[in-house]
C-alpha atoms as a PDB file:
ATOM      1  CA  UNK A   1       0.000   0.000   0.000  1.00  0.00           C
ATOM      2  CA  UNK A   2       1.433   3.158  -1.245  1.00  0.00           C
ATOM      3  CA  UNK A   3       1.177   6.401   0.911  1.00  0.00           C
ATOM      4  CA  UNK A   4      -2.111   7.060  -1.623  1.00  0.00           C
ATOM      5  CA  UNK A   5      -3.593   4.141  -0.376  1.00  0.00           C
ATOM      6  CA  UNK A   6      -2.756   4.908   3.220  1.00  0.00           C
ATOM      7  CA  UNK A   7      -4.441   7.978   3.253  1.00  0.00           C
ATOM      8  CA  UNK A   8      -7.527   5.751   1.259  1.00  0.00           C
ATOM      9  CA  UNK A   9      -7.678   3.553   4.521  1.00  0.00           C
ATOM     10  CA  UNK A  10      -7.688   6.652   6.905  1.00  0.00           C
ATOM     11  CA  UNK A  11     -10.077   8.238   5.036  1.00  0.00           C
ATOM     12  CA  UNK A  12     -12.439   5.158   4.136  1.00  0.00           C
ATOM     13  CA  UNK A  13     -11.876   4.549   8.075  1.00  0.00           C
ATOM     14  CA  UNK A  14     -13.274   7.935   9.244  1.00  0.00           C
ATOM     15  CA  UNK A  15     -16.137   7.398   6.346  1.00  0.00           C
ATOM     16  CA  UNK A  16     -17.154   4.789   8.230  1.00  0.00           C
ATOM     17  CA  UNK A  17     -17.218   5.985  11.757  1.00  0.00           C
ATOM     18  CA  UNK A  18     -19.166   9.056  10.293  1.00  0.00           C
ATOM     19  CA  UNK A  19     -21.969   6.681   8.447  1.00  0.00           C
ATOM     20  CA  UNK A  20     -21.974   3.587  10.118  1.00  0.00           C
ATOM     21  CA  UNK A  21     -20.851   3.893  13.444  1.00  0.00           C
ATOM     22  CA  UNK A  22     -22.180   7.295  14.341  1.00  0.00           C
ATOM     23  CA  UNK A  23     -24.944   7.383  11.623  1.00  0.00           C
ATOM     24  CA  UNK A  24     -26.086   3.916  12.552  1.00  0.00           C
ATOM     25  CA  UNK A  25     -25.862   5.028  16.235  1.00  0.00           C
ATOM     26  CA  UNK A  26     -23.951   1.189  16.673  1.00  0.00           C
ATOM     27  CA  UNK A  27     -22.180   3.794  19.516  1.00  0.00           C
ATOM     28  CA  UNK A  28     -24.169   6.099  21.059  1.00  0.00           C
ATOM     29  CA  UNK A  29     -21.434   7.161  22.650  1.00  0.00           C
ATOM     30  CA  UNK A  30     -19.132   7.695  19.515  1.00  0.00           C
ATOM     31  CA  UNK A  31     -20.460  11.070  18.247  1.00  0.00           C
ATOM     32  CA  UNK A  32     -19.063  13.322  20.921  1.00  0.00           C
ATOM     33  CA  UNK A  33     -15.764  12.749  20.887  1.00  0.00           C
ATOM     34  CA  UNK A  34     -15.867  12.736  16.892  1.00  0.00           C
ATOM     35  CA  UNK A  35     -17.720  15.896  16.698  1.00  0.00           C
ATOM     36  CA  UNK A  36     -14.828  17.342  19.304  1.00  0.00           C
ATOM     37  CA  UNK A  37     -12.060  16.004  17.650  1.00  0.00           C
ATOM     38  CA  UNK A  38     -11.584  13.799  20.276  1.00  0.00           C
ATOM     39  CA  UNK A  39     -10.448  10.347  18.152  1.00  0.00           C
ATOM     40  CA  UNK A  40      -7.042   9.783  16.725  1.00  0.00           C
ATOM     41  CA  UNK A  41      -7.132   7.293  13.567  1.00  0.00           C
ATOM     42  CA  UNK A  42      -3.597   6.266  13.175  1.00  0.00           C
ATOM     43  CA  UNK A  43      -2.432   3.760  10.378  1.00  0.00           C
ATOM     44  CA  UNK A  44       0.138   1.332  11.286  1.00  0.00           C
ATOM     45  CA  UNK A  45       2.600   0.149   8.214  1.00  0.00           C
ATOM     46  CA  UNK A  46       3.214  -2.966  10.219  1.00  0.00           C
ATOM     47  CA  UNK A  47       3.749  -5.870   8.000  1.00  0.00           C
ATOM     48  CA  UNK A  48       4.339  -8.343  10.715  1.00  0.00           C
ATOM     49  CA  UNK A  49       2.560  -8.720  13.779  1.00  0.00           C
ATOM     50  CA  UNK A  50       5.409  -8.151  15.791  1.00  0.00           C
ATOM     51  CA  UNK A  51       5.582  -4.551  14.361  1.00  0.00           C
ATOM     52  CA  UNK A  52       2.128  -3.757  15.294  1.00  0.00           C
ATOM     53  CA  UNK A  53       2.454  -4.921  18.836  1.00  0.00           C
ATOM     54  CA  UNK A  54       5.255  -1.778  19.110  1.00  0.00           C
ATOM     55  CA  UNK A  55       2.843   0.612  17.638  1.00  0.00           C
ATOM     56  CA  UNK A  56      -0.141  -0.601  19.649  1.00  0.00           C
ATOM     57  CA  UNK A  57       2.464   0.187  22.610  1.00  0.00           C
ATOM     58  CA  UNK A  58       3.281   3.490  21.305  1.00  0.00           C
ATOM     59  CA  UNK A  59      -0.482   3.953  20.461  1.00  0.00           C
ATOM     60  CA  UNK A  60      -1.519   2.598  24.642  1.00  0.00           C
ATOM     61  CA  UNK A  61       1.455   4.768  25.689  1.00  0.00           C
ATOM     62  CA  UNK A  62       0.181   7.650  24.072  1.00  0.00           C
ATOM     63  CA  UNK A  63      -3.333   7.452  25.144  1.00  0.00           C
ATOM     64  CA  UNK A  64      -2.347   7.157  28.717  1.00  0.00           C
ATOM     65  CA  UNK A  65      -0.459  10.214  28.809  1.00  0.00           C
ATOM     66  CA  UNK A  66      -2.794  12.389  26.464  1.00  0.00           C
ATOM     67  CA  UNK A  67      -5.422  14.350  28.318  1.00  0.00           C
ATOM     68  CA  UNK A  68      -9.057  13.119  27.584  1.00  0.00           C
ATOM     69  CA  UNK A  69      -9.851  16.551  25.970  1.00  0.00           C
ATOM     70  CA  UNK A  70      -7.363  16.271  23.091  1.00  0.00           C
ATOM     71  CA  UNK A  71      -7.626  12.618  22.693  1.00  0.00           C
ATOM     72  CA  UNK A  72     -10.609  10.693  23.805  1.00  0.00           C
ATOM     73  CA  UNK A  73      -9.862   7.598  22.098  1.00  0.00           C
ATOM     74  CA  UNK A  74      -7.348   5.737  19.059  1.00  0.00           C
ATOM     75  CA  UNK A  75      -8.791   3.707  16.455  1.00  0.00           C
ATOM     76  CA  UNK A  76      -5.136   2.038  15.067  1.00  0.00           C
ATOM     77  CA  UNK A  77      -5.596   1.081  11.516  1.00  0.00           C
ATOM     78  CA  UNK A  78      -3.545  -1.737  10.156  1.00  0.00           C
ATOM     79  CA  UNK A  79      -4.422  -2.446   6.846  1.00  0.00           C
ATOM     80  CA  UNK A  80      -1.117  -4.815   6.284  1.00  0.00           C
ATOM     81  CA  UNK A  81      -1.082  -7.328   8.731  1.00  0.00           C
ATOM     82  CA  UNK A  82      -3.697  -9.430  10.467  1.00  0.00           C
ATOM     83  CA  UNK A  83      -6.413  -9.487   7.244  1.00  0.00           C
ATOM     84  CA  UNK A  84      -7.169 -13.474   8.305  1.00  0.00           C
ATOM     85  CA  UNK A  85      -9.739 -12.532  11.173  1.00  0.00           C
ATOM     86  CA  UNK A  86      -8.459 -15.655  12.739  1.00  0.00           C
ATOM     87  CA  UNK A  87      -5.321 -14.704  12.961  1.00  0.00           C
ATOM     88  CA  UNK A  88      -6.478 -11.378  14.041  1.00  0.00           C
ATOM     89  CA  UNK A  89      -8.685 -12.564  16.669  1.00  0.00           C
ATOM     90  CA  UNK A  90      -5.468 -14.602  18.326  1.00  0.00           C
ATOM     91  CA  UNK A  91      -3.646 -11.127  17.951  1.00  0.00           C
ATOM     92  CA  UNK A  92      -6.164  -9.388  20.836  1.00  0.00           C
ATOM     93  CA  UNK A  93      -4.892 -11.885  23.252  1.00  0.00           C
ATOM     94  CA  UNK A  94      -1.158 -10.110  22.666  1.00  0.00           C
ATOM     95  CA  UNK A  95      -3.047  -6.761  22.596  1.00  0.00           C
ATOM     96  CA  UNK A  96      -4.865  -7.484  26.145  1.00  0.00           C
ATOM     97  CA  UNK A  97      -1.219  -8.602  27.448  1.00  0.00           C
ATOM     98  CA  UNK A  98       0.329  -5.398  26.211  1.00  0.00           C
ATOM     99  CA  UNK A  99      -2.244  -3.750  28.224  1.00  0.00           C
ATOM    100  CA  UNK A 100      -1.856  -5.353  31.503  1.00  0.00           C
ATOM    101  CA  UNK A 101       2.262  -5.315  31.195  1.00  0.00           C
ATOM    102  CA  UNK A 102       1.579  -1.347  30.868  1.00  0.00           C
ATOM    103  CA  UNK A 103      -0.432  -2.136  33.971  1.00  0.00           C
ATOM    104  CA  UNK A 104      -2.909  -0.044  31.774  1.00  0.00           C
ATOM    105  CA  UNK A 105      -5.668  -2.603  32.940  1.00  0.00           C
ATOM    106  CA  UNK A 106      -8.858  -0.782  33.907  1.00  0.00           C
ATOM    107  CA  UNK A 107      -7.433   2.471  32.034  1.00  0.00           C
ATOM    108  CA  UNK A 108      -7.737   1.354  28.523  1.00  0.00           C
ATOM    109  CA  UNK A 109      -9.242  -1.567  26.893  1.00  0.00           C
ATOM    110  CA  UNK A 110      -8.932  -2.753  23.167  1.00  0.00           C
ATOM    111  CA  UNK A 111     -11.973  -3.318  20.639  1.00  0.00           C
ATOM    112  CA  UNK A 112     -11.883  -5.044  17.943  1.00  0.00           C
ATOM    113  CA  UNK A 113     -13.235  -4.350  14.218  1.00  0.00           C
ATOM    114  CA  UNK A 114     -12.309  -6.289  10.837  1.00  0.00           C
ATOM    115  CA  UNK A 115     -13.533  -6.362   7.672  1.00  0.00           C
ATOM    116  CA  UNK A 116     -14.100  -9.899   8.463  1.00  0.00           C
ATOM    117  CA  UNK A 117     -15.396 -10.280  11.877  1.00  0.00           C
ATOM    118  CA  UNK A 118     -17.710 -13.304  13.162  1.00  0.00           C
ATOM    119  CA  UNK A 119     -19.338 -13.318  16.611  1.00  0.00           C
ATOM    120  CA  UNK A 120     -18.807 -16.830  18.312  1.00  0.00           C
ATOM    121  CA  UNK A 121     -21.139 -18.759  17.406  1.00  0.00           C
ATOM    122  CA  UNK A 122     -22.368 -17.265  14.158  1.00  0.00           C
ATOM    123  CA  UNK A 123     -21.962 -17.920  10.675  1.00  0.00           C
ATOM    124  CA  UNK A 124     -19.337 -15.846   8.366  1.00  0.00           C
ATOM    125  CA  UNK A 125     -22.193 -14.318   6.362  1.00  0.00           C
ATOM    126  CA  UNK A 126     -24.464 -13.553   9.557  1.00  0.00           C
ATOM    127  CA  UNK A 127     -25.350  -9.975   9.003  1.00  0.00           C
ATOM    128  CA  UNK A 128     -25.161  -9.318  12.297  1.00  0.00           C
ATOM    129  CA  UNK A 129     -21.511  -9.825  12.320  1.00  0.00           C
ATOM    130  CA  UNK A 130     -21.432  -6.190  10.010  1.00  0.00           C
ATOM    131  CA  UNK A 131     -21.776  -4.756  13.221  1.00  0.00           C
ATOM    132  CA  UNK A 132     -18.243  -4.920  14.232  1.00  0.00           C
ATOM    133  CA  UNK A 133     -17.326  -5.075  10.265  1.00  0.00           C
ATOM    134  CA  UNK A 134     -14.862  -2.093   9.681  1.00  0.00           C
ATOM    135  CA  UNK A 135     -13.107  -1.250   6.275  1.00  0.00           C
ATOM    136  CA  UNK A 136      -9.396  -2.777   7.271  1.00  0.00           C
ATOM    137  CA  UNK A 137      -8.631  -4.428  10.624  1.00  0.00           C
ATOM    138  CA  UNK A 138      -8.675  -1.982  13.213  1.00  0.00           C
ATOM    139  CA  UNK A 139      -7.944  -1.907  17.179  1.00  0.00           C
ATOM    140  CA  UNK A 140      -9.695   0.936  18.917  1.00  0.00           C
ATOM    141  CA  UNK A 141      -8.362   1.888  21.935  1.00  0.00           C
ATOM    142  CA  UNK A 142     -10.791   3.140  24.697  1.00  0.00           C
ATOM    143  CA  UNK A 143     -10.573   4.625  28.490  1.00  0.00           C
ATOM    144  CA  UNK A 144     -11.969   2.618  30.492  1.00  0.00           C
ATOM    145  CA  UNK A 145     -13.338   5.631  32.636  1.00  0.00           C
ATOM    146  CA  UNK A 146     -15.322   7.138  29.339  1.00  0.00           C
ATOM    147  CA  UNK A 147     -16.672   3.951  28.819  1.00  0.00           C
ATOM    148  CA  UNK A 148     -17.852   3.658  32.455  1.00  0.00           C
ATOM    149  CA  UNK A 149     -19.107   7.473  32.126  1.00  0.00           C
ATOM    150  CA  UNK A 150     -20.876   6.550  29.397  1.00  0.00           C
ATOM    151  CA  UNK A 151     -22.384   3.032  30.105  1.00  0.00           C
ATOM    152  CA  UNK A 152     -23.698   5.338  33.588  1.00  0.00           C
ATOM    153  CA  UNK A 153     -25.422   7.892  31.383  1.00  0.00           C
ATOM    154  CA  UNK A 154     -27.105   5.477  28.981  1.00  0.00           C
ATOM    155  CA  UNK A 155     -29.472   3.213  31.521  1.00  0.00           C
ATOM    156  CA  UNK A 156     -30.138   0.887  28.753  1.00  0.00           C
ATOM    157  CA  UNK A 157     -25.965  -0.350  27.385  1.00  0.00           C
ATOM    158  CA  UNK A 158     -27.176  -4.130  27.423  1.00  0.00           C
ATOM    159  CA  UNK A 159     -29.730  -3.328  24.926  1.00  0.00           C
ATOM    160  CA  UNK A 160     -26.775  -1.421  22.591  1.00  0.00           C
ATOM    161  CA  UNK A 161     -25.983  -5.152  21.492  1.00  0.00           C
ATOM    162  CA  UNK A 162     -29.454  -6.208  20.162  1.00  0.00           C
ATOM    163  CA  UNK A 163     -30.231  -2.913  19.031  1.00  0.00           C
ATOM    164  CA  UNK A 164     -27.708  -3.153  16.818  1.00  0.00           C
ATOM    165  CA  UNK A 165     -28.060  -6.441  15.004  1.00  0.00           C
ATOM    166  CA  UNK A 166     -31.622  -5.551  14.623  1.00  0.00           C
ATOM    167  CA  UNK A 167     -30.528  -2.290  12.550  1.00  0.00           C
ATOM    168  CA  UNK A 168     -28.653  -4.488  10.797  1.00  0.00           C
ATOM    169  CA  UNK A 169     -31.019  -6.951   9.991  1.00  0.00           C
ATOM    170  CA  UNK A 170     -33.703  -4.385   8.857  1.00  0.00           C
ATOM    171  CA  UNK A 171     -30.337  -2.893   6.543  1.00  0.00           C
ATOM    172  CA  UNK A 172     -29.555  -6.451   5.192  1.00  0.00           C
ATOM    173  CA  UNK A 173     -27.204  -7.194   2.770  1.00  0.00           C
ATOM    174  CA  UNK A 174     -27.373  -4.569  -0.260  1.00  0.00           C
ATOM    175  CA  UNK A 175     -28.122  -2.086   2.449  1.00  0.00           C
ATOM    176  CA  UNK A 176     -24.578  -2.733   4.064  1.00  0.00           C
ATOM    177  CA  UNK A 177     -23.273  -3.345   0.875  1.00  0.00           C
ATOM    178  CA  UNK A 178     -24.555   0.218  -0.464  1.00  0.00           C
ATOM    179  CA  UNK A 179     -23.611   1.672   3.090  1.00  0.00           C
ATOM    180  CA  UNK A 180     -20.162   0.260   2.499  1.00  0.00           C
ATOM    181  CA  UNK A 181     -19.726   1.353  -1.366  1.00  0.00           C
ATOM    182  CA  UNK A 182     -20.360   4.984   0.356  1.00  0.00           C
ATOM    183  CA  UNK A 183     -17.322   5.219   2.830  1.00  0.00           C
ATOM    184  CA  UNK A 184     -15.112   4.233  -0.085  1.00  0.00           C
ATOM    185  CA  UNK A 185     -17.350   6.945  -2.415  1.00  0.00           C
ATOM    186  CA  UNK A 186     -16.637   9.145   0.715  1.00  0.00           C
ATOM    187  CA  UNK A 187     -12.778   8.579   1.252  1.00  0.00           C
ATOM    188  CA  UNK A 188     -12.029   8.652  -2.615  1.00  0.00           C
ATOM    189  CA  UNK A 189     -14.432  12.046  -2.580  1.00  0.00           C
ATOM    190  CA  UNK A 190     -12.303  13.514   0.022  1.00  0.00           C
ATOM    191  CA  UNK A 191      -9.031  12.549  -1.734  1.00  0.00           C
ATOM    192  CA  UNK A 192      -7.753   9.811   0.972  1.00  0.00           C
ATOM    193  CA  UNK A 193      -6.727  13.103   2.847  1.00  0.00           C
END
């Protein structure tokens, strides 16, 4: 991927935040911190896993140390390494272990989003699984303390899960596909900037 395409994956990346995260309200807690300026999208060049467990590091470290206010949370694109889901889904064990040897437990925790991603239990082309489909693998990188802040505010945060495979299933499958076609219509728009 050229620096062209990086700036594609960025771009296709905040598309989809803007119209599928925040415009699906999967979050209801994403739009504030987008509308503030509050979320750092960072792409990793990593090429081997080993590579992105030094920039998730540098990406935890970061975090930490930044106040809320300027960053709220880190969605760490890595479009280069990691595009087998499987082998991305062993890869969050070595992200939660980064965490803890940071002793960042119960300060940050790590989400996970692929292009590719399958709840337990369900089958690959389960629409429901589009709700934690993002354009390129992607860990995002949250404060445990906003997520507690905003779990408090919203009385119903069990129902975010159902919700949210129900909007999917009334979408279906041109729906996402459409929705999908439009963050890449979006990033090329915007010129991968």
């Amino acid at each position: 991927m050229n620096l062209s395409n990086n700036r594609l994956a960025v771009a296709e990346t905040r598309a989809w935040v803007e119209r599928v995260v925040i415009g699906l309200n999967l979050c209801p807690f994403a739009k504030a911190p987008q509308v503030k300026g509050q979320v750092r999208l960072v792409l990793s060049e990593a090429s081997e896993p080993e590579a992105l467990l030094a920039a998730l590091i540098d990406e935890l470290k970061l975090l930490a140390e930044a106040p809320a206010e300027r960053i709220e949370t880190t969605l760490l694109i890595h479009p280069h390494v990691l595009a087998d889901f499987a082998d991305y889904n062993d890869f969050l064990g070595v992200a939660e272990d980064a965490v803890a040897e940071l002793e960042l437990d119960g300060v940050i925790q790590v989400a996970s989003f692929h292009p590719q991603y399958q709840f337990a239990g369900s089958s690959p082309d389960d629409i429901g699984n589009a709700t934690n489909r993002s354009p390129y693998p992607t860990l995002h990188l949250l404060r445990e303390e906003s997520v507690e802040r905003a779990v408090a505010a919203f009385p119903e945060a069990a129902a975010i899960f159902e919700a949210n495979i129900a909007t999917m299933e009334r979408l279906g499958e041109s729906g996402w596909a459409r929705l999908r076609q439009q963050c890449r219509d979006d990033a090329a728009e915007a010129g991968g900037a």
